[in-house]
N, C-alpha and C. Protein backbone atom coordinates (compact mmCIF):
# COMPACT_ATOMS: atom_id res chain seq x y z
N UNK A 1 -10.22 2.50 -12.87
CA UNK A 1 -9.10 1.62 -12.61
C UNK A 1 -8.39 2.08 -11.34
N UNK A 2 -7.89 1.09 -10.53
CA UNK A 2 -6.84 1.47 -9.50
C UNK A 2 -5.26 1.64 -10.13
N UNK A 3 -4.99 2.49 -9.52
CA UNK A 3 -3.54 2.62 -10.01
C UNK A 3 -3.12 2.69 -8.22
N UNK A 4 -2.03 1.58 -8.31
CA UNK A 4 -0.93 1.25 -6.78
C UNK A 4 0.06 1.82 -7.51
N UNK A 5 0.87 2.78 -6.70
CA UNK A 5 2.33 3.34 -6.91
C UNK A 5 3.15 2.86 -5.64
N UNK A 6 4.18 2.00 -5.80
CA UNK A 6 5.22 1.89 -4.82
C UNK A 6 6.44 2.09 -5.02
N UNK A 7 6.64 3.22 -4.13
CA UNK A 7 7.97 3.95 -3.93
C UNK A 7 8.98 3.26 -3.42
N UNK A 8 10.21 3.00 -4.23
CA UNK A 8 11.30 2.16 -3.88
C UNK A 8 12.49 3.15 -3.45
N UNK A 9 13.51 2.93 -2.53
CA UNK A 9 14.86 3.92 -2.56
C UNK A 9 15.64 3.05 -2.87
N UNK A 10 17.03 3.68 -3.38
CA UNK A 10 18.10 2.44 -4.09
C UNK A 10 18.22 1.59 -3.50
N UNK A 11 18.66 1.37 -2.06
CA UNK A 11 18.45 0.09 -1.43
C UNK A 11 17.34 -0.87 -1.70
N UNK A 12 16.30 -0.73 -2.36
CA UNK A 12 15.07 -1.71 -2.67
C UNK A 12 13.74 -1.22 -1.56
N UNK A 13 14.24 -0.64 -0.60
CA UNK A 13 13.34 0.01 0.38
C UNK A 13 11.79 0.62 -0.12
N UNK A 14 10.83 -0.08 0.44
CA UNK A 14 9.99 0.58 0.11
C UNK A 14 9.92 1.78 1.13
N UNK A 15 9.60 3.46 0.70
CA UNK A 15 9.06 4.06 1.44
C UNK A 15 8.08 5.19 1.40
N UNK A 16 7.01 4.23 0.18
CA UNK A 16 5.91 4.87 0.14
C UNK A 16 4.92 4.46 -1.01
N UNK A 17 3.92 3.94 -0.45
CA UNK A 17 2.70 3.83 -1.01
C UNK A 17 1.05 4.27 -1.46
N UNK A 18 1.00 4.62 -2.72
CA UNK A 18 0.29 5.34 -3.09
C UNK A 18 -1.43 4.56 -4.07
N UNK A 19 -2.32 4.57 -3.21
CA UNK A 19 -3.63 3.80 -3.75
C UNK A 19 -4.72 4.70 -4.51
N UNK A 20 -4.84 4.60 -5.83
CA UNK A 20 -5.74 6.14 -6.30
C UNK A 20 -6.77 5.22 -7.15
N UNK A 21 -8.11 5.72 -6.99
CA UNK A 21 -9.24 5.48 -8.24
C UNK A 21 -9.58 4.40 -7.28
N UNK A 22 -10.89 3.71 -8.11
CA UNK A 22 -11.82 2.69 -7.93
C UNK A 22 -11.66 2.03 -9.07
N UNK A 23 -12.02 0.04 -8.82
CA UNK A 23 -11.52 -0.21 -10.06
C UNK A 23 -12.49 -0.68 -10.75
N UNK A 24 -13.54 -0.68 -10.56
CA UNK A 24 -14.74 -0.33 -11.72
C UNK A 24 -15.36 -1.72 -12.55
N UNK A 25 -14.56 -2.75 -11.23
CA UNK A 25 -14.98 -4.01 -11.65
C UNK A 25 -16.25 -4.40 -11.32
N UNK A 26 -17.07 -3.85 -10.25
CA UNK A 26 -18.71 -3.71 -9.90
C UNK A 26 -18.81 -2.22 -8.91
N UNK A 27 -20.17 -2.51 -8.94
CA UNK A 27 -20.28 -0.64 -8.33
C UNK A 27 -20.14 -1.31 -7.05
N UNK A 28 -20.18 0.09 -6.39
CA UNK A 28 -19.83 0.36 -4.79
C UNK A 28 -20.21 -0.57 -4.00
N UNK A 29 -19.51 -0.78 -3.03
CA UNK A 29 -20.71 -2.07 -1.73
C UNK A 29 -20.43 -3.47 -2.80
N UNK A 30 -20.31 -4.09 -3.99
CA UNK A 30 -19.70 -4.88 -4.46
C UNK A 30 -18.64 -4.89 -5.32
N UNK A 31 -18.09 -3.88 -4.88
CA UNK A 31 -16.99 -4.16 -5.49
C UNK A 31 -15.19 -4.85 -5.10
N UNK A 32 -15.36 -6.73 -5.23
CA UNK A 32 -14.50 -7.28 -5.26
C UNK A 32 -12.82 -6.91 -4.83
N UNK A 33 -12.72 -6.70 -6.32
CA UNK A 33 -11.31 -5.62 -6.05
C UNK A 33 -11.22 -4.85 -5.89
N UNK A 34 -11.69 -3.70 -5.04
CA UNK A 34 -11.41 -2.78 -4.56
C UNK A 34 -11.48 -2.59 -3.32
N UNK A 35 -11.91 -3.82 -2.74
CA UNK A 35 -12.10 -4.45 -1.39
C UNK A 35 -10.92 -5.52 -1.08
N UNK A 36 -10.24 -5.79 -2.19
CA UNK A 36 -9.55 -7.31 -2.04
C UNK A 36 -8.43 -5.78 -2.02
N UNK A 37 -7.83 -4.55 -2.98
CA UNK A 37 -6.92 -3.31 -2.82
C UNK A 37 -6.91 -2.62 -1.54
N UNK A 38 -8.28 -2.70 -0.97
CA UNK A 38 -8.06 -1.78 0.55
C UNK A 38 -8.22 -2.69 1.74
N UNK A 39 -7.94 -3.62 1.55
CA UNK A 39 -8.06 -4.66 2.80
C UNK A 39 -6.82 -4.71 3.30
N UNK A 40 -5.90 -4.91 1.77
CA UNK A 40 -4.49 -5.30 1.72
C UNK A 40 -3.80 -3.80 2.35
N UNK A 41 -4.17 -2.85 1.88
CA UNK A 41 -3.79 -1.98 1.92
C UNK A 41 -3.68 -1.12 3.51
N UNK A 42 -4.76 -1.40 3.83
CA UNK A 42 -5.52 -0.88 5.39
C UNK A 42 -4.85 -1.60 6.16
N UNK A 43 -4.50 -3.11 6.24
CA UNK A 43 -3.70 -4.23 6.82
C UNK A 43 -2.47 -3.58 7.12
N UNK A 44 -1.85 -3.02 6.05
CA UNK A 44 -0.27 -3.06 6.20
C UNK A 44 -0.10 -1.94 7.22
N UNK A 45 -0.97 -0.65 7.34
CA UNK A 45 -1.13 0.45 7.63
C UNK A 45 -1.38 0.21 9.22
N UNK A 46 -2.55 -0.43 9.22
CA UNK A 46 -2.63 -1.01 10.74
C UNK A 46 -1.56 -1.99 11.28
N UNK A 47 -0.90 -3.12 10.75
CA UNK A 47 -0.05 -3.53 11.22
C UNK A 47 1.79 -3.36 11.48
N UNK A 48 1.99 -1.73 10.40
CA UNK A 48 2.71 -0.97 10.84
C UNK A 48 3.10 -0.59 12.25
N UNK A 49 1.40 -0.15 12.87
CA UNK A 49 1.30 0.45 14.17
C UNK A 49 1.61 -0.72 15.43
N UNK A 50 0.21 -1.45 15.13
CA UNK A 50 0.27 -2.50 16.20
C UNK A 50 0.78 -3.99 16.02
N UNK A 51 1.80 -4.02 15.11
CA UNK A 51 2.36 -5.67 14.77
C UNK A 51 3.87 -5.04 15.16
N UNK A 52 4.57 -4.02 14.16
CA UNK A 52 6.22 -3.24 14.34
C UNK A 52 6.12 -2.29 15.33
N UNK A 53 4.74 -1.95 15.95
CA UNK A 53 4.97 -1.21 17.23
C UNK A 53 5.63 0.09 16.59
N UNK A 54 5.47 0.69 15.59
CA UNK A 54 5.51 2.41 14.62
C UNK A 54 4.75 3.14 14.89
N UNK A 55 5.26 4.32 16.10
CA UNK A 55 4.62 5.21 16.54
C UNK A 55 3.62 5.93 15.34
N UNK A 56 2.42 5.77 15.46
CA UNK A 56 1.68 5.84 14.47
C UNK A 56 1.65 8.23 13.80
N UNK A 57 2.63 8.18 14.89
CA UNK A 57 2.56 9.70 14.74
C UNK A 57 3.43 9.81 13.54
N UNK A 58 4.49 9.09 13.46
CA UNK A 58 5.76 9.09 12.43
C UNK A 58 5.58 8.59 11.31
N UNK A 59 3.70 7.88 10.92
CA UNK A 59 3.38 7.65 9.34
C UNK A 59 3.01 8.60 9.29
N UNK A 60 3.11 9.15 8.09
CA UNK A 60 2.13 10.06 7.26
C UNK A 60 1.36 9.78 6.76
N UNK A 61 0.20 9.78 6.47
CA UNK A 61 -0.99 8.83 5.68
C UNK A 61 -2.26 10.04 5.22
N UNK A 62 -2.54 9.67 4.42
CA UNK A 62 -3.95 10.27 4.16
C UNK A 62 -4.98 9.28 3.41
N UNK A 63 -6.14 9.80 3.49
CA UNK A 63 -7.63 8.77 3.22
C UNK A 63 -8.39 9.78 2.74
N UNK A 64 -8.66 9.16 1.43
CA UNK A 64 -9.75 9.74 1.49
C UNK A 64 -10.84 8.84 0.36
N UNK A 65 -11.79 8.16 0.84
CA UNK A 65 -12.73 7.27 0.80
C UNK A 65 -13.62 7.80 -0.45
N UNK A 66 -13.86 8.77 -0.52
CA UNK A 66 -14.72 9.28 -2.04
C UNK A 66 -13.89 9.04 -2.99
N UNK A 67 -12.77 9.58 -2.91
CA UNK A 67 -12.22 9.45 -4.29
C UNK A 67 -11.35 8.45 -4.40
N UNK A 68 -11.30 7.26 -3.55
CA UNK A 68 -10.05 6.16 -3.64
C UNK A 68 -8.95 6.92 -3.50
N UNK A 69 -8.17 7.01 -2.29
CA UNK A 69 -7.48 7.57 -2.19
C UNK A 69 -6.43 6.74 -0.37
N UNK A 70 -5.71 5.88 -0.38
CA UNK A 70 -4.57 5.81 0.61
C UNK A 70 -3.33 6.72 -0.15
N UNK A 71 -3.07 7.00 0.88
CA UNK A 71 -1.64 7.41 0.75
C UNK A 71 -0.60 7.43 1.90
N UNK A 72 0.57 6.45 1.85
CA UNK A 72 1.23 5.92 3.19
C UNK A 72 2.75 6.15 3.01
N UNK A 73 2.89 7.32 3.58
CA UNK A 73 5.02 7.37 3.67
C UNK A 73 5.82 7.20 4.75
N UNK A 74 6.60 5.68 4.58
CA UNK A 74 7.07 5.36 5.64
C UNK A 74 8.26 6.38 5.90
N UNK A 75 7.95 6.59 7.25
CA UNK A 75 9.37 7.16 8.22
C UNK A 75 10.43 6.68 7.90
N UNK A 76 11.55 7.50 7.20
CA UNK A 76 12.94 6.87 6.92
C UNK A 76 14.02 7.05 7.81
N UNK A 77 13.64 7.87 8.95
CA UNK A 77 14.72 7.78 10.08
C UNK A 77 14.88 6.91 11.29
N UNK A 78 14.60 5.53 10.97
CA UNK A 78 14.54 4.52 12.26
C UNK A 78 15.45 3.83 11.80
N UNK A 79 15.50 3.13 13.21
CA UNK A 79 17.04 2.30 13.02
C UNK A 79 16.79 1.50 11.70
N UNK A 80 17.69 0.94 11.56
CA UNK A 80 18.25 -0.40 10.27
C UNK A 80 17.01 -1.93 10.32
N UNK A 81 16.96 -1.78 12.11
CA UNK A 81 16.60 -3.64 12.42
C UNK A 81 14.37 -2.61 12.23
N UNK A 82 14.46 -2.02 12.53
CA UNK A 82 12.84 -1.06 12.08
C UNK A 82 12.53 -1.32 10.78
N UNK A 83 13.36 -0.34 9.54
CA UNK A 83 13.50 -0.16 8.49
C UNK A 83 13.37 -1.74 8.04
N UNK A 84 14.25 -2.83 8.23
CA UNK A 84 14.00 -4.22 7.89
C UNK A 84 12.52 -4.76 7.79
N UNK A 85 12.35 -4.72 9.28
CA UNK A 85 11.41 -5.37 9.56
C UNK A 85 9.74 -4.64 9.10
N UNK A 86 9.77 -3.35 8.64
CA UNK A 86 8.89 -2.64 7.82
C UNK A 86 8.76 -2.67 6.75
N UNK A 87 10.30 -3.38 5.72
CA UNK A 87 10.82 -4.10 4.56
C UNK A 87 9.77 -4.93 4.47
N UNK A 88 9.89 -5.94 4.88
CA UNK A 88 8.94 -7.15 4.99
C UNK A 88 7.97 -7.01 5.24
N UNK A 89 6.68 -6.52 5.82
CA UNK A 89 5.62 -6.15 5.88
C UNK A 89 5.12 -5.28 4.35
N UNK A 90 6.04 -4.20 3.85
CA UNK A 90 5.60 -4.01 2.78
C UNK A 90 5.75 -4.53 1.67
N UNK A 91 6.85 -5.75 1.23
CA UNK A 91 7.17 -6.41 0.54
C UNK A 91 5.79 -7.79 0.48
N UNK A 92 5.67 -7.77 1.40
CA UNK A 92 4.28 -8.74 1.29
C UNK A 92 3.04 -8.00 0.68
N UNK A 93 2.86 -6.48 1.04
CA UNK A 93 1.67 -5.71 0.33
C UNK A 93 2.28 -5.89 -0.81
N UNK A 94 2.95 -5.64 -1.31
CA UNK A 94 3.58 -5.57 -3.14
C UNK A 94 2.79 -7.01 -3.35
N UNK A 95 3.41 -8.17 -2.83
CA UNK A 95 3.14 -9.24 -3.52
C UNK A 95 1.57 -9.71 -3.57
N UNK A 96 0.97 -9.11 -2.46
CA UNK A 96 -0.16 -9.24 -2.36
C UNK A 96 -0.86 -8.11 -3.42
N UNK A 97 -0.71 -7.20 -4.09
CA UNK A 97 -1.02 -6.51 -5.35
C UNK A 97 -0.84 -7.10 -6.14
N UNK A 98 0.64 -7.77 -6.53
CA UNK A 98 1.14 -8.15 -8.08
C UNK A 98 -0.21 -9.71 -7.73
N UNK A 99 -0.57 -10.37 -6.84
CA UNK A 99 -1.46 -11.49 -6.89
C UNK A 99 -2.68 -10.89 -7.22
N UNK A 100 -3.29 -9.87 -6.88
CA UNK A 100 -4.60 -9.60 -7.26
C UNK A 100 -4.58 -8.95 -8.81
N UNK A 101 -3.69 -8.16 -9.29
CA UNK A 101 -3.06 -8.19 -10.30
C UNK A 101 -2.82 -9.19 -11.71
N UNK A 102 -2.44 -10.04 -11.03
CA UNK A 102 -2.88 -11.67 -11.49
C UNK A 102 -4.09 -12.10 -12.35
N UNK A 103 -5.04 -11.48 -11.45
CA UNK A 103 -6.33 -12.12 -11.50
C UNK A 103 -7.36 -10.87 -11.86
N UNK A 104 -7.02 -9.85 -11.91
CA UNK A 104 -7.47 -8.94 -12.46
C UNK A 104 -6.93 -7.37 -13.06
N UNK A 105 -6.22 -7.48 -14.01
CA UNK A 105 -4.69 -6.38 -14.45
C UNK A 105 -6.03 -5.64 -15.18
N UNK A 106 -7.48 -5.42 -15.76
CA UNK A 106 -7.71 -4.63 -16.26
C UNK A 106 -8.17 -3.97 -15.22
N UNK A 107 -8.36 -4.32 -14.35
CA UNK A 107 -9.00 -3.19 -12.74
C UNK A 107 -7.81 -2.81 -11.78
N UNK A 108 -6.92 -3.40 -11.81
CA UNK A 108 -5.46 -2.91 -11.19
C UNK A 108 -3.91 -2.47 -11.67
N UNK A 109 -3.47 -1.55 -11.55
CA UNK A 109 -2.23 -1.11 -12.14
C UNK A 109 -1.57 -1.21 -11.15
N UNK A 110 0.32 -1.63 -11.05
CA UNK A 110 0.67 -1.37 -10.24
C UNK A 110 1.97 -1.10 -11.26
N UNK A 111 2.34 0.60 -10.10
CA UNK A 111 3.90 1.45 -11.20
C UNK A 111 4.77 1.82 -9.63
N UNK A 112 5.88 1.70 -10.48
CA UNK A 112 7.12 2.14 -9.28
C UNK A 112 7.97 3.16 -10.30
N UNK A 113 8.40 3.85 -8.58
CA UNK A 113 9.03 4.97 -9.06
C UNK A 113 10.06 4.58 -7.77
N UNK A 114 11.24 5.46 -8.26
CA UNK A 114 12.58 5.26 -7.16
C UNK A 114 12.23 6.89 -6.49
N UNK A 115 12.84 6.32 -5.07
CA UNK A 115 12.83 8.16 -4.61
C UNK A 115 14.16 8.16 -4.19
C-alpha cells in the first residue's frame, strides 16, 4: 500500500510531503497507481522549481525508487506572496491524491499530521 503523509502548519500550510511503499495494485512497469502517485507527486516537485521559480537548493527532498520513497519539505522562510503561491500548487497535489483515493483507497492512504 502507499501511504501519502501531508504535513499541515496551523495556518493550513502545507509544508511537507511524505510518499512511502508501492501500492500493490499490479507489479512493477504496470503498476497504475503508483504511476498515477508519482506523476502527481514528481509534478509538484518539478513545478515548485520551474513554474514558482524555488531555488531548487531550498527543497529538501529525497528519492528513493526501490523502496517507494519521495520525500519533499517545503522551505518555510519565504515571503508570504511565495508561501501562497506554493499553497496552491500543493493544495492541488492533496486533491489530486484524495481523487486517486477515490478510485482506489485499498492501494492508497492518505494521513495528516500538523507540524
Amino acid at each position: 500500500m502507499t501511504k501519502v503523509t501531508i504535513y499541515k502548519n496551523r495556518e493550513g500550510y502545507i509544508s511537507r510531503f511524505r510518499i512511502e511503499g508501492h501500492s500493490g495494485y499490479d507489479v512493477k512497469g504496470k503498476d497504475i497507481v503508483c504511476a498515477a502517485v508519482s506523476v502527481l507527486a514528481q509534478t509538484v516537485l518539478i513545478a515548485l522549481v520551474e513554474v514558482l521559480n524555488i531555488n531548487e537548493e531550498l527543497i529538501d527532498y529525497s528519492i528513493d525508487e526501490d523502496i517507494g520513497l519521495l520525500d519533499v519539505r517545503i522551505p518555510t522562510d519565504l515571503s508570504h506572496d511565495d508561501l501562497d503561491r506554493m499553497n496552491i500548487l500543493l493544495k492541488t497535489f492533496e486533491i489530486g491524491i484524495k481523487s486517486i483515493i477515490d478510485g482506489y483507497s485499498e492501494y492508497v492512504t492518505l494521513i495528516y499530521k500538523e507540524v
